[in-house]
N, C-alpha and C. Protein backbone atom coordinates (compact mmCIF):
# COMPACT_ATOMS: atom_id res chain seq x y z
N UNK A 1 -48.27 -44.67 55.70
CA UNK A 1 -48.68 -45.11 57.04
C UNK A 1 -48.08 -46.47 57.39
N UNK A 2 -47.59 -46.40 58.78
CA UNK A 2 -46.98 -47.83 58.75
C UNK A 2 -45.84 -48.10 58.83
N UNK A 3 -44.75 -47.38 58.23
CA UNK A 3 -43.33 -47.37 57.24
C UNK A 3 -42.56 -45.72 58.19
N UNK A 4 -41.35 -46.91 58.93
CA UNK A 4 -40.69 -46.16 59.34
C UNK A 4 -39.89 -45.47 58.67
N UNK A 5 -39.68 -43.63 58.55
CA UNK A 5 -39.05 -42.73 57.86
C UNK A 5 -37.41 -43.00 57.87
N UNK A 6 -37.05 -43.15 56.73
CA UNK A 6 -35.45 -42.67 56.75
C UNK A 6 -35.22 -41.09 56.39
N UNK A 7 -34.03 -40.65 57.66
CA UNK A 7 -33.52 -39.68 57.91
C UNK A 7 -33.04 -38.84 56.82
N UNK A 8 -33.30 -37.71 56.55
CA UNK A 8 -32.70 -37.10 55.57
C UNK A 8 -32.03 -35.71 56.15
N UNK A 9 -30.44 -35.38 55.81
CA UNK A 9 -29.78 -34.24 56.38
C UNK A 9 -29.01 -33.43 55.64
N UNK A 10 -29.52 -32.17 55.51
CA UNK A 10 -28.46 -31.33 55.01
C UNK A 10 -27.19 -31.21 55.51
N UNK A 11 -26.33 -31.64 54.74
CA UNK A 11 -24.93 -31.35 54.67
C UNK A 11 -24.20 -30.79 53.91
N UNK A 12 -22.78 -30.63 54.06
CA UNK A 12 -21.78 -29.84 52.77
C UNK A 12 -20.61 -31.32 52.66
N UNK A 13 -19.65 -31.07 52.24
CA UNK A 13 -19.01 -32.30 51.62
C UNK A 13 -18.35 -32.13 50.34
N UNK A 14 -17.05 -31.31 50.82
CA UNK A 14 -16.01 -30.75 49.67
C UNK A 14 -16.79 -29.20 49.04
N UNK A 15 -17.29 -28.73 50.24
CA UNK A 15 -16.99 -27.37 49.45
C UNK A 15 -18.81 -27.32 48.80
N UNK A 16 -19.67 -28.23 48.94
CA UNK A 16 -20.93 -28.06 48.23
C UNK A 16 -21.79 -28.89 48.62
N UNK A 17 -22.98 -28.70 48.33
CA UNK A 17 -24.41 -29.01 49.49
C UNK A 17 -24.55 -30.52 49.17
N UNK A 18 -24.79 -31.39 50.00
CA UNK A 18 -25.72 -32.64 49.96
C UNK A 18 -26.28 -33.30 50.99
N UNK A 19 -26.79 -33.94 50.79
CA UNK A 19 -28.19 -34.93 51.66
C UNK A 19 -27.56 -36.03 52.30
N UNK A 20 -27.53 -35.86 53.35
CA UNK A 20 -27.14 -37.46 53.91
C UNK A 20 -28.53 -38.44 54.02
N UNK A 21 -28.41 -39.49 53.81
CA UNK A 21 -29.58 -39.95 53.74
C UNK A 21 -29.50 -41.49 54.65
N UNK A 22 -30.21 -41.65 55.98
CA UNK A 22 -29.74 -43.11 56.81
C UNK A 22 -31.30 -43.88 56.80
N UNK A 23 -31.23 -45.01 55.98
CA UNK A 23 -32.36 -45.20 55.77
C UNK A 23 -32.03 -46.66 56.91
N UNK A 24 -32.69 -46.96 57.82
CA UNK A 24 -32.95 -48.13 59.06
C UNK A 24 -34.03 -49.29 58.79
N UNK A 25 -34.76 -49.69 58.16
CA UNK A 25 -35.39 -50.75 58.09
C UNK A 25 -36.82 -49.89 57.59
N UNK A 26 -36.35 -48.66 56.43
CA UNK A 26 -37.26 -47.92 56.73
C UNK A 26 -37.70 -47.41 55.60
N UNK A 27 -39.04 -46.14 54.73
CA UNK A 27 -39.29 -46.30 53.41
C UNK A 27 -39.59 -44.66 53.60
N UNK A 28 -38.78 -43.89 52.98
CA UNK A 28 -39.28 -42.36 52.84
C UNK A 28 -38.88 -41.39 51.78
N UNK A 29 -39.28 -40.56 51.34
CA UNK A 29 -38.49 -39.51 50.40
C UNK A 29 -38.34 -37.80 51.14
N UNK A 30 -37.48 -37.71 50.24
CA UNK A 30 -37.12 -36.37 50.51
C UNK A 30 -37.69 -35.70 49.14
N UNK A 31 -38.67 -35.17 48.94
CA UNK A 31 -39.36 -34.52 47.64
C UNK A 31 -39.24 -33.07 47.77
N UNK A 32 -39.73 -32.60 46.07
CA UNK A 32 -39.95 -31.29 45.95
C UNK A 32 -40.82 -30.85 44.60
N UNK A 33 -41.67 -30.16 44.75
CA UNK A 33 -42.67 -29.81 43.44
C UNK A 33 -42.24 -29.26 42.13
N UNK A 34 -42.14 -29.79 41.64
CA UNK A 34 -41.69 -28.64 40.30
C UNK A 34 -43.08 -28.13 39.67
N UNK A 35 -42.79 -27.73 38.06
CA UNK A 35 -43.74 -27.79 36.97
C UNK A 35 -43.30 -27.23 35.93
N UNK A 36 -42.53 -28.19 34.88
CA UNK A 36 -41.67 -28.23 33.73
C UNK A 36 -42.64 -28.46 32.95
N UNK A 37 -43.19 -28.15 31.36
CA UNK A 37 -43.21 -28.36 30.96
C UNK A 37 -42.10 -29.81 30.04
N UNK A 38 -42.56 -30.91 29.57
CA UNK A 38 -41.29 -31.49 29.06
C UNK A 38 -40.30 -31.01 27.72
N UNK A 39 -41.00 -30.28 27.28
CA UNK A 39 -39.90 -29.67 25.92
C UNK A 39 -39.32 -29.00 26.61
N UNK A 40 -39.48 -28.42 27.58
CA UNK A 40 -38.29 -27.37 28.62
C UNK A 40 -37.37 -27.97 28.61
N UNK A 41 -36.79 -29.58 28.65
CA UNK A 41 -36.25 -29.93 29.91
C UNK A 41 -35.66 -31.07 28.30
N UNK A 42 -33.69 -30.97 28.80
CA UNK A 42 -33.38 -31.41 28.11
C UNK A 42 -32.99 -32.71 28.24
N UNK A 43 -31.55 -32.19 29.45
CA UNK A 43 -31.00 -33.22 30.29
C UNK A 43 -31.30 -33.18 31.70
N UNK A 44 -30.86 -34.39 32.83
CA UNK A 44 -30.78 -33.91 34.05
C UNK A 44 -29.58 -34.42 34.75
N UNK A 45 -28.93 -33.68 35.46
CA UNK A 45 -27.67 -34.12 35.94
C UNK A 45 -27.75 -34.45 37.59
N UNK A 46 -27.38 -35.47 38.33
CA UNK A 46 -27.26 -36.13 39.85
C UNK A 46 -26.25 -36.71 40.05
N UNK A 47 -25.84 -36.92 41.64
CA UNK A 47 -25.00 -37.80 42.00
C UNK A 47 -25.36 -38.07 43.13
N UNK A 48 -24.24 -39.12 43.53
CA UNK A 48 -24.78 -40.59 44.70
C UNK A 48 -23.20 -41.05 45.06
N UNK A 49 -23.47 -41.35 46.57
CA UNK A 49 -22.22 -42.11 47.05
C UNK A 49 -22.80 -42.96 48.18
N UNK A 50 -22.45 -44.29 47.98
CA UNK A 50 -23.19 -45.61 48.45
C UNK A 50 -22.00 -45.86 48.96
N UNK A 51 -22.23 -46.00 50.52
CA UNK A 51 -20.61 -46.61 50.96
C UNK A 51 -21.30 -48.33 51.52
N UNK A 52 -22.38 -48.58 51.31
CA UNK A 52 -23.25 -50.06 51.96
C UNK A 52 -24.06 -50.64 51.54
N UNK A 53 -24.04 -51.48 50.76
CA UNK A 53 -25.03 -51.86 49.77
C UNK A 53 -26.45 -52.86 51.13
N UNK A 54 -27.37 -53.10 50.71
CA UNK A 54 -28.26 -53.58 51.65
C UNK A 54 -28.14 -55.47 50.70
N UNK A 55 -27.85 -56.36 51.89
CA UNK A 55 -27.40 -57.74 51.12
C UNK A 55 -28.54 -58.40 50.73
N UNK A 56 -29.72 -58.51 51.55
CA UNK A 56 -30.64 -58.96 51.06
C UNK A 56 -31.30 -58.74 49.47
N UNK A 57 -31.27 -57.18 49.47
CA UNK A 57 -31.88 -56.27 48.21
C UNK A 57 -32.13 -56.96 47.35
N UNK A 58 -33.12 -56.79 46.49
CA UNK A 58 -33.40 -57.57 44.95
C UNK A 58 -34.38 -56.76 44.45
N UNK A 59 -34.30 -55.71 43.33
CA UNK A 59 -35.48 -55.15 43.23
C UNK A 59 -36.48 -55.53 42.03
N UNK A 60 -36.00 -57.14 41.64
CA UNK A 60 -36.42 -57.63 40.95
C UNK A 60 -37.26 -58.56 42.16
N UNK A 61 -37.19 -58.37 43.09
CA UNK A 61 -38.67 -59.37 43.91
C UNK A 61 -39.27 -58.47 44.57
N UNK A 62 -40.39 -58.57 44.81
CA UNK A 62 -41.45 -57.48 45.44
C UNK A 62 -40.83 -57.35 47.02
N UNK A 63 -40.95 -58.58 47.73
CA UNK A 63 -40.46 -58.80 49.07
C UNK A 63 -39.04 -57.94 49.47
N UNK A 64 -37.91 -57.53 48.71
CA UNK A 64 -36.63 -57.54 48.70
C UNK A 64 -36.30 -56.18 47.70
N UNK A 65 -37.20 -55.92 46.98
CA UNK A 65 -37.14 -54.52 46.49
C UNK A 65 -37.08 -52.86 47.03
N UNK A 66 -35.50 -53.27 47.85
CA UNK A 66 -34.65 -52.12 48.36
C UNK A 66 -33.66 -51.36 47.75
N UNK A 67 -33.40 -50.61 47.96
CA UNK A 67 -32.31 -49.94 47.54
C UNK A 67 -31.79 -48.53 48.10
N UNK A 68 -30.03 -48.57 48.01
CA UNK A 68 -29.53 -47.79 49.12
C UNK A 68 -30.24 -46.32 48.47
N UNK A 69 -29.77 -45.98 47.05
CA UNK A 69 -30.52 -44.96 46.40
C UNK A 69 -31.26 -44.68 45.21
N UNK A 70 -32.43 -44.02 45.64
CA UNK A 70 -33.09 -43.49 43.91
C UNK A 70 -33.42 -41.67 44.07
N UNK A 71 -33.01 -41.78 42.54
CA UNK A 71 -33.70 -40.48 42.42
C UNK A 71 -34.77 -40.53 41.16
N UNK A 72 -35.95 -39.71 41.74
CA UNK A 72 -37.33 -40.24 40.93
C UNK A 72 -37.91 -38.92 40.69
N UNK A 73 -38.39 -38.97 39.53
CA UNK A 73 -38.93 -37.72 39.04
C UNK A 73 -40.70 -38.30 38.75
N UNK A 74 -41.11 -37.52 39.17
CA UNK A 74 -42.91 -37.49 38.97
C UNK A 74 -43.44 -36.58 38.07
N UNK A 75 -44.12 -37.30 36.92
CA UNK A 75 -45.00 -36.61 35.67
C UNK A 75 -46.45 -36.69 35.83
N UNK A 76 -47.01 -36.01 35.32
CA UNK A 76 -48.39 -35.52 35.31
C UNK A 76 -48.86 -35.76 34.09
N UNK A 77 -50.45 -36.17 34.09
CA UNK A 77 -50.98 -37.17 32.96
C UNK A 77 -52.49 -37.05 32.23
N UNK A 78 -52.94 -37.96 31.70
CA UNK A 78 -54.14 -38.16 31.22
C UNK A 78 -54.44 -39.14 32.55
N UNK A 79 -55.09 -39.13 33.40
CA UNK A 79 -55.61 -40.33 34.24
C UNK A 79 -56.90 -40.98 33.77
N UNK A 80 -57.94 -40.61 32.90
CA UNK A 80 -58.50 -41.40 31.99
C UNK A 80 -58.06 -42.76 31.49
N UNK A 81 -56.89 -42.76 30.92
CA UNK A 81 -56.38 -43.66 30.76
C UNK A 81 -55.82 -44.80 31.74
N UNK A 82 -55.55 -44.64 32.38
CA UNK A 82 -55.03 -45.73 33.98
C UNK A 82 -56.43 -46.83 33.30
N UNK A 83 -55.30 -47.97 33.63
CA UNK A 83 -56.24 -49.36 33.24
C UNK A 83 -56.79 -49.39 35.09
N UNK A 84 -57.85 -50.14 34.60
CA UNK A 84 -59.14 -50.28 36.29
C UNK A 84 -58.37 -50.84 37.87
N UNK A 85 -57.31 -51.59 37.11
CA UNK A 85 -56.12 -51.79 38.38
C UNK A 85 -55.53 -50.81 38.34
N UNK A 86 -54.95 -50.05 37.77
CA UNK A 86 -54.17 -48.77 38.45
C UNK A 86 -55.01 -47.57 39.00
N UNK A 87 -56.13 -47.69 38.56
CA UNK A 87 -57.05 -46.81 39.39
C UNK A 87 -57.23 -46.87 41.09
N UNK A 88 -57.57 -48.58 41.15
CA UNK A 88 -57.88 -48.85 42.62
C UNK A 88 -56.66 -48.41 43.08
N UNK A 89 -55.48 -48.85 42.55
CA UNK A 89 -54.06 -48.53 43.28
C UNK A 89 -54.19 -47.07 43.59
N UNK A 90 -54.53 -46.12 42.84
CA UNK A 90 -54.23 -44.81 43.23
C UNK A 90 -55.19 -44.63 44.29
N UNK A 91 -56.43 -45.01 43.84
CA UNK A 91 -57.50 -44.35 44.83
C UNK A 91 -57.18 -45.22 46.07
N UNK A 92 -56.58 -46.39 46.50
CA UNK A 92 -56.14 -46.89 47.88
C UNK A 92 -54.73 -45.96 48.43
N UNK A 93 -53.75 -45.46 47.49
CA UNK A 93 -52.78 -44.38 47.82
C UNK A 93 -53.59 -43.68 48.08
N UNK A 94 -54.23 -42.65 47.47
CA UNK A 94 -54.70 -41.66 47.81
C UNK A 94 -55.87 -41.34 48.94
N UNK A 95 -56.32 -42.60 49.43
CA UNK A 95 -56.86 -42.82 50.61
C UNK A 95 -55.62 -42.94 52.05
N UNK A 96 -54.70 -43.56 51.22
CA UNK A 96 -53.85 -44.03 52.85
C UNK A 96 -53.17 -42.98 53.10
N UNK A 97 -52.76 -42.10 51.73
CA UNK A 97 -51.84 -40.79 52.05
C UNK A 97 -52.47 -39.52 52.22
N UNK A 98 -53.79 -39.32 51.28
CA UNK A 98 -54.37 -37.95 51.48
C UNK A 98 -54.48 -37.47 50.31
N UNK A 99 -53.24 -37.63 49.49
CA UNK A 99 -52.78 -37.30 48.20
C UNK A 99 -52.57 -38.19 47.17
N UNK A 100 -53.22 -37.60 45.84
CA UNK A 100 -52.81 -38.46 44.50
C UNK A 100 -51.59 -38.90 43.87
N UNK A 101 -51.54 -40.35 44.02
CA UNK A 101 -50.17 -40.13 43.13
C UNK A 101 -49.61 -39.71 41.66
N UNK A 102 -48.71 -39.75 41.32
CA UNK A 102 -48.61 -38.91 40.06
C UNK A 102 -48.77 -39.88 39.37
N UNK A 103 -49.06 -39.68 37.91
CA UNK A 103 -49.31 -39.86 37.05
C UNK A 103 -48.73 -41.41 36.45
N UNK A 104 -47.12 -40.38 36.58
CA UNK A 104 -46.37 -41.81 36.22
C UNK A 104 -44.89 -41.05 37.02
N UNK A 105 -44.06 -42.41 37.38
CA UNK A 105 -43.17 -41.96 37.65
C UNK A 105 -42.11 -42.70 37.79
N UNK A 106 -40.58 -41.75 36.98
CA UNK A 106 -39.68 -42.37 36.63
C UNK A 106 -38.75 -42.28 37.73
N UNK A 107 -37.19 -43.61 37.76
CA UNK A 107 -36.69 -43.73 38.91
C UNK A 107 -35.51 -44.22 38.38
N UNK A 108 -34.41 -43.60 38.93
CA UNK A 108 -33.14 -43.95 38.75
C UNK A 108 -32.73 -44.57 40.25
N UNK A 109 -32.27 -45.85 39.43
CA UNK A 109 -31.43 -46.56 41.18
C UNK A 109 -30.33 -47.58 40.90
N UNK A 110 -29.87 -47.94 42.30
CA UNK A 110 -28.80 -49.17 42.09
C UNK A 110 -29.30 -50.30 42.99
N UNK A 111 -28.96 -51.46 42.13
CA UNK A 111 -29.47 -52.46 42.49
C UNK A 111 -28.27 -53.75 42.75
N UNK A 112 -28.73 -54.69 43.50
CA UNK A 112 -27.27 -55.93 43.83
C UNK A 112 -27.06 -56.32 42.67
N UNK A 113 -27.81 -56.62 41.73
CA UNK A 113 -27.82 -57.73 40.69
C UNK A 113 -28.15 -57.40 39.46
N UNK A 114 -29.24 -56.53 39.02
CA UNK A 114 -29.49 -56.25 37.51
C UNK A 114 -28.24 -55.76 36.71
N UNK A 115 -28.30 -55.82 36.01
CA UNK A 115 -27.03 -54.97 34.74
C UNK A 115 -27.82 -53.41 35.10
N UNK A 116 -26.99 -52.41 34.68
CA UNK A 116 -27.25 -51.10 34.35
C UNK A 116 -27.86 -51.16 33.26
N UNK A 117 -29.03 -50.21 32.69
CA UNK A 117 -30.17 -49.66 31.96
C UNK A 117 -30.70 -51.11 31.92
N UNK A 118 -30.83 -51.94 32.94
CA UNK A 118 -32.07 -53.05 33.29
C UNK A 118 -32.91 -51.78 33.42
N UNK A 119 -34.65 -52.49 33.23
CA UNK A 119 -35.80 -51.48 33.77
C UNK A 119 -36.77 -52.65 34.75
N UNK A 120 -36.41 -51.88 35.46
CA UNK A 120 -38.19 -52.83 36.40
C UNK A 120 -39.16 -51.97 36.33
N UNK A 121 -40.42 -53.21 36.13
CA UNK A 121 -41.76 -51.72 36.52
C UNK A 121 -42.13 -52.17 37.99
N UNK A 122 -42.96 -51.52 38.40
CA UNK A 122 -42.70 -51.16 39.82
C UNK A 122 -43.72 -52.45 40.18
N UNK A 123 -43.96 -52.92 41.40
CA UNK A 123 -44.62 -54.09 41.66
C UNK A 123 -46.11 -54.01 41.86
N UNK A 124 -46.32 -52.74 42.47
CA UNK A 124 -48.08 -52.34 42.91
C UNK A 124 -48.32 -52.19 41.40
N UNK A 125 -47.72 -51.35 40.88
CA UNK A 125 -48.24 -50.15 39.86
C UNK A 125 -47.49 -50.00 38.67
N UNK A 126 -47.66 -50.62 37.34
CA UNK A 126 -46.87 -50.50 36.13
C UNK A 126 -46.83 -48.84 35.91
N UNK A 127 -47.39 -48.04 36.49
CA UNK A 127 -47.05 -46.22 36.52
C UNK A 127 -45.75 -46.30 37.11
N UNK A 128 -44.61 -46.96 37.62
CA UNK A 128 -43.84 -46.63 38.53
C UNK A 128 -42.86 -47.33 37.45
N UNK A 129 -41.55 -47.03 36.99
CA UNK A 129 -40.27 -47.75 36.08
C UNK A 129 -39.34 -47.40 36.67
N UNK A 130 -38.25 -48.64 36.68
CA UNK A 130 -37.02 -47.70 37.32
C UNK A 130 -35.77 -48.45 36.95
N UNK A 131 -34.66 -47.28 35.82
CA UNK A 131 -34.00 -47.84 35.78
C UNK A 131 -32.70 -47.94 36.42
N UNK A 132 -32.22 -49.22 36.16
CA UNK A 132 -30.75 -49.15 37.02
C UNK A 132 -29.71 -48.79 36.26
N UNK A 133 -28.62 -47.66 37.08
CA UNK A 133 -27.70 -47.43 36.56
C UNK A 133 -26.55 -47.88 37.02
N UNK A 134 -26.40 -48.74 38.57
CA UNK A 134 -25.42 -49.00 39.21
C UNK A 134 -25.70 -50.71 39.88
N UNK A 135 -25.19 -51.80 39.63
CA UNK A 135 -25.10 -52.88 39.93
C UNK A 135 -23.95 -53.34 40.80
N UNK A 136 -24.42 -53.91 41.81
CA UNK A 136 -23.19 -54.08 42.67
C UNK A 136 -22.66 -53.36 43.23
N UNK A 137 -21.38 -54.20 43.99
CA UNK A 137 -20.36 -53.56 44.90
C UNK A 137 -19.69 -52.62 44.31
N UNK A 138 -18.84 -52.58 42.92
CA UNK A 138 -17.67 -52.42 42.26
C UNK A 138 -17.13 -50.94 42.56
N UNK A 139 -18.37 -50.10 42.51
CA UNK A 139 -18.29 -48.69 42.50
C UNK A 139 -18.73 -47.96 43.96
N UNK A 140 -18.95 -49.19 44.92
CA UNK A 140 -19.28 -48.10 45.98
C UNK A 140 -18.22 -47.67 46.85
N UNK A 141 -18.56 -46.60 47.61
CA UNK A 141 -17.99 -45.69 48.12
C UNK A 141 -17.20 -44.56 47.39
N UNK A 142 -17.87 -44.54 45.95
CA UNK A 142 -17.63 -43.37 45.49
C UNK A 142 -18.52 -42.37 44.75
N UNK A 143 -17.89 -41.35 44.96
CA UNK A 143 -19.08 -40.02 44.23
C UNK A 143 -19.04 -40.17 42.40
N UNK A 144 -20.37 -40.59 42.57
CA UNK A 144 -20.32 -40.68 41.10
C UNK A 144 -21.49 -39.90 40.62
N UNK A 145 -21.49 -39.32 39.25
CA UNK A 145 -22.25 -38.29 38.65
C UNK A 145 -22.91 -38.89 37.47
N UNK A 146 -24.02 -38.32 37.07
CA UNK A 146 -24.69 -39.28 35.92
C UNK A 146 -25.29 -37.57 35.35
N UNK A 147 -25.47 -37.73 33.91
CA UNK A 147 -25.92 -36.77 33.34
C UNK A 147 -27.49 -38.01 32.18
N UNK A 148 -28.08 -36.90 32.24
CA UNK A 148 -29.51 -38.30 31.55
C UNK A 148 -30.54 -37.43 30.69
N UNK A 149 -30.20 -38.16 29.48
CA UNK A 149 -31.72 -37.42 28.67
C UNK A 149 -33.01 -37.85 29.72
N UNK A 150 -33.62 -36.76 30.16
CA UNK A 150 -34.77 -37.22 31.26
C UNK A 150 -36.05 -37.99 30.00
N UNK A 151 -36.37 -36.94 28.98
CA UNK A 151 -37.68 -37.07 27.92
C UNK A 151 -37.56 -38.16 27.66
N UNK A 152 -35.86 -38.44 27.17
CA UNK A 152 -35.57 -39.61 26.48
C UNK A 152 -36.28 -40.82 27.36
N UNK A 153 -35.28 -41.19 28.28
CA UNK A 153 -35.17 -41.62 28.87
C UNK A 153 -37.07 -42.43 29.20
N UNK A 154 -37.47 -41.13 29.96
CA UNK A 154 -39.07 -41.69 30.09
C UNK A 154 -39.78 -42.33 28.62
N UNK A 155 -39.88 -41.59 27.64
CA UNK A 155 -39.90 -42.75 25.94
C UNK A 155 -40.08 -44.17 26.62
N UNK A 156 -38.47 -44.16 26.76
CA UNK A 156 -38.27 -45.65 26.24
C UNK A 156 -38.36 -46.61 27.77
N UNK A 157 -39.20 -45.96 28.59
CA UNK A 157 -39.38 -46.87 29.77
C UNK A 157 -40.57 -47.15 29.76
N UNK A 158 -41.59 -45.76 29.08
CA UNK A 158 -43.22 -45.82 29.26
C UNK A 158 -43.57 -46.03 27.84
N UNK A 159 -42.86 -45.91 26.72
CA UNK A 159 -43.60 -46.07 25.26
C UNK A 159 -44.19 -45.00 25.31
N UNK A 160 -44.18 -43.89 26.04
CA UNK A 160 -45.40 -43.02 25.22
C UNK A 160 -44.57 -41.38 25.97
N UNK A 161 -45.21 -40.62 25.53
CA UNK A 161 -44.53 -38.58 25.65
C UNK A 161 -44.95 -38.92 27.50
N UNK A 162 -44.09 -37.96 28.13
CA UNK A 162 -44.15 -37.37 29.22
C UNK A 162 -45.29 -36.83 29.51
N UNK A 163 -46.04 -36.03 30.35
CA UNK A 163 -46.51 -35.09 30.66
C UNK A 163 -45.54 -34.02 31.39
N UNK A 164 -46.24 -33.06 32.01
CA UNK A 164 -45.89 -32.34 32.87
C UNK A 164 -44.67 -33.23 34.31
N UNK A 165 -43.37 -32.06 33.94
CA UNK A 165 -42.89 -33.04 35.12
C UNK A 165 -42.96 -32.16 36.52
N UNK A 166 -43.59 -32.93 37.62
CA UNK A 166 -44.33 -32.24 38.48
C UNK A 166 -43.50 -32.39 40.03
N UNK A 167 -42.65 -33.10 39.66
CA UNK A 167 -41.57 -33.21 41.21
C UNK A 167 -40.47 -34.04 41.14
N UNK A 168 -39.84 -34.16 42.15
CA UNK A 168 -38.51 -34.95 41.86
C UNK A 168 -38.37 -34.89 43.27
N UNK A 169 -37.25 -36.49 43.76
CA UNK A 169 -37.59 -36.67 45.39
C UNK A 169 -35.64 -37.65 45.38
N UNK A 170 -35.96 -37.71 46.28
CA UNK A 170 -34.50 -39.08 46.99
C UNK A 170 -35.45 -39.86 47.58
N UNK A 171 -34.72 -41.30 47.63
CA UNK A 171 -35.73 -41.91 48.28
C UNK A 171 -34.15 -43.18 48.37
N UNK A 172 -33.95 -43.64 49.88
CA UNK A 172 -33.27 -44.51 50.41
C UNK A 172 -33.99 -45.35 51.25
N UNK A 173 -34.65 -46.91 50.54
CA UNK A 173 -35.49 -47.55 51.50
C UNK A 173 -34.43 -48.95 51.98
N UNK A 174 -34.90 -49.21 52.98
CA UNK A 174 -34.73 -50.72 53.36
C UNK A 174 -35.21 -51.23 54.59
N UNK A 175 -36.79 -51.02 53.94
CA UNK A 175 -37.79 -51.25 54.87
C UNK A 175 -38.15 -53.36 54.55
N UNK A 176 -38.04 -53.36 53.18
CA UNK A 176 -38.48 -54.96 53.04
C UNK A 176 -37.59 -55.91 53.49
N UNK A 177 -36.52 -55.47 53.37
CA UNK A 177 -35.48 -56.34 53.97
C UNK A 177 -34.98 -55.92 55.38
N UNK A 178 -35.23 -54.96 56.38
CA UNK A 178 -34.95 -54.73 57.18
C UNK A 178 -33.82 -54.48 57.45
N UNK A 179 -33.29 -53.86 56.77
CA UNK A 179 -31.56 -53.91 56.30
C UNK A 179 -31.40 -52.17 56.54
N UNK A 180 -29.94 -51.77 56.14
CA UNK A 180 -29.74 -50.43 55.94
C UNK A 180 -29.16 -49.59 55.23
N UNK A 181 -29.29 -48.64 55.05
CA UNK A 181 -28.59 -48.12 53.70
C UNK A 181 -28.16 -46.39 53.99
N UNK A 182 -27.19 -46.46 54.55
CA UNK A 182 -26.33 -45.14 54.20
C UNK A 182 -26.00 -44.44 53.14
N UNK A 183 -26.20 -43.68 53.05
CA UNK A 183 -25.96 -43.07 51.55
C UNK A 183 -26.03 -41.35 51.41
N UNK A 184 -25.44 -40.79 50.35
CA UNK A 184 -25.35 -39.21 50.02
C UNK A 184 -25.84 -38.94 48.84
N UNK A 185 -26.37 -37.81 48.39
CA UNK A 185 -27.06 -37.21 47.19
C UNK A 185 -26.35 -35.89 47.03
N UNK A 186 -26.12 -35.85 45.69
CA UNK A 186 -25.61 -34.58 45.66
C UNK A 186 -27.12 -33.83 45.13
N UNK A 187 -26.70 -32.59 44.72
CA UNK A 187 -27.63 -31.86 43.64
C UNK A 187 -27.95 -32.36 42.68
N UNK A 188 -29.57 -32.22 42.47
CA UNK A 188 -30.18 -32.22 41.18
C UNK A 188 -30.60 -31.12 40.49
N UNK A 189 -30.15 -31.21 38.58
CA UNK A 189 -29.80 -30.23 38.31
C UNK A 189 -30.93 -30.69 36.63
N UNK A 190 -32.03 -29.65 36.34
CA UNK A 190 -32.34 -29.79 35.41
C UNK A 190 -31.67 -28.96 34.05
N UNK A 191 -31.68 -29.37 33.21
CA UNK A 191 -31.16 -28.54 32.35
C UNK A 191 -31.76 -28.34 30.75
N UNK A 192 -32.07 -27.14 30.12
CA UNK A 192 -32.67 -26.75 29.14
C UNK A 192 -32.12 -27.15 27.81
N UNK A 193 -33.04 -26.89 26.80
CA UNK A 193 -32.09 -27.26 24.93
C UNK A 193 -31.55 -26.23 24.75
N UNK A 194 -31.08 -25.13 25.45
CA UNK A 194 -29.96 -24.32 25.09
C UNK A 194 -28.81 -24.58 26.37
N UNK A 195 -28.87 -25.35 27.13
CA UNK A 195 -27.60 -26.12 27.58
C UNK A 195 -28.09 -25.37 29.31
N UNK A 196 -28.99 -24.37 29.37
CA UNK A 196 -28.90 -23.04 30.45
C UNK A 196 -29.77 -24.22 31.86
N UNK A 197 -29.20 -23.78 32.91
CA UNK A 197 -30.00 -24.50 34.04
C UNK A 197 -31.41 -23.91 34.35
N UNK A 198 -32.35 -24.53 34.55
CA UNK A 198 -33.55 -24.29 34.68
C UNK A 198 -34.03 -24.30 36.03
């Protein structure tokens, strides 16, 4: 509530499907539900083409914590456990939106300044990690592909097993800085321990 939507569009682009994504001073995702078990799920493969980085960005400050792209996967949990601040946090989400947030949830993005496999935890909510795989200018305006132990990966951001992974979204904000961020997504692609797409 509050938070103007960035645009999300199906497109093609050499022959195969992707998302244009025009995010305006603005905070939204493009989601979708899954329900993986995590031993299902081996690797996951994405891509991204950033032709504009947002100058203000810093997603190491709460105020300035933009970015042109993430892709974020949502796990499902013990919520017993949530320390008494992450509770209120959910139950004030889940008042302003309707819906619970997940559990925990992991986030791949690029940022102006961190090194790649920097991790931030998220600023409301230590449930939220996200690491960076892309720093800077150097590489934008090109299609680049990332392949990622997902299980792994969550380990060593949360210290502890996955749950259920329960969705996966795009998300192009640059609502804190009022800035903008153009950007493309290719396909996301889960993939099994016998190599087979899931």
């Amino acid at each position: 509530p509050g938070k103007r939507r960035t645009r999300y569009l199906a497109d093609h682009e050499d022959g195969r499907p992707v998302v244009r994504a025009e995010a305006d001073a603005s905070a939204s995702m493009l989601r979708r539900a899954l329900q993986f078990e995590p031993a299902q799920i081996a690797q996951v493969e994405f891509s991204w083409r950033v032709d504009e980085l947002i100058a203000e960005a810093d997603l190491g400050v709460a105020e300035r914590s933009d970015s042109p792209v993430r892709v974020l996967f949502a796990f499902d949990g013990d919520r017993s456990r949530l320390s008494m601040r992450n509770r209120t946090v959910f139950e004030l989400a889940e008042t302003l939106t309707g819906e619970p947030p997940p559990y925990a949830t992991l986030m791949y993005v690029w940022d102006n300044r961190a090194a790649p496999e920097s991790l931030f935890h998220g600023h409301r909510t230590d449930r939220v990690r996200k690491i960076v795989l892309e720093s800077g200018a150097a590489r934008r305006g090109q299609w680049l592909r990332y392949r990622r132990g997902l299980v792994a990966d969550f380990r060593q951001a949360f210290g502890e097993e996955p749950g259920r992974l329960v969705g996966e979204a795009y998300m192009s904000d640059a609502d804190n800085t009022g800035g903008r961020a153009p950007a493309r997504y290719g396909e996301v692609r889960l993939y099994g321990r016998d190599g087979r797409r899931l």
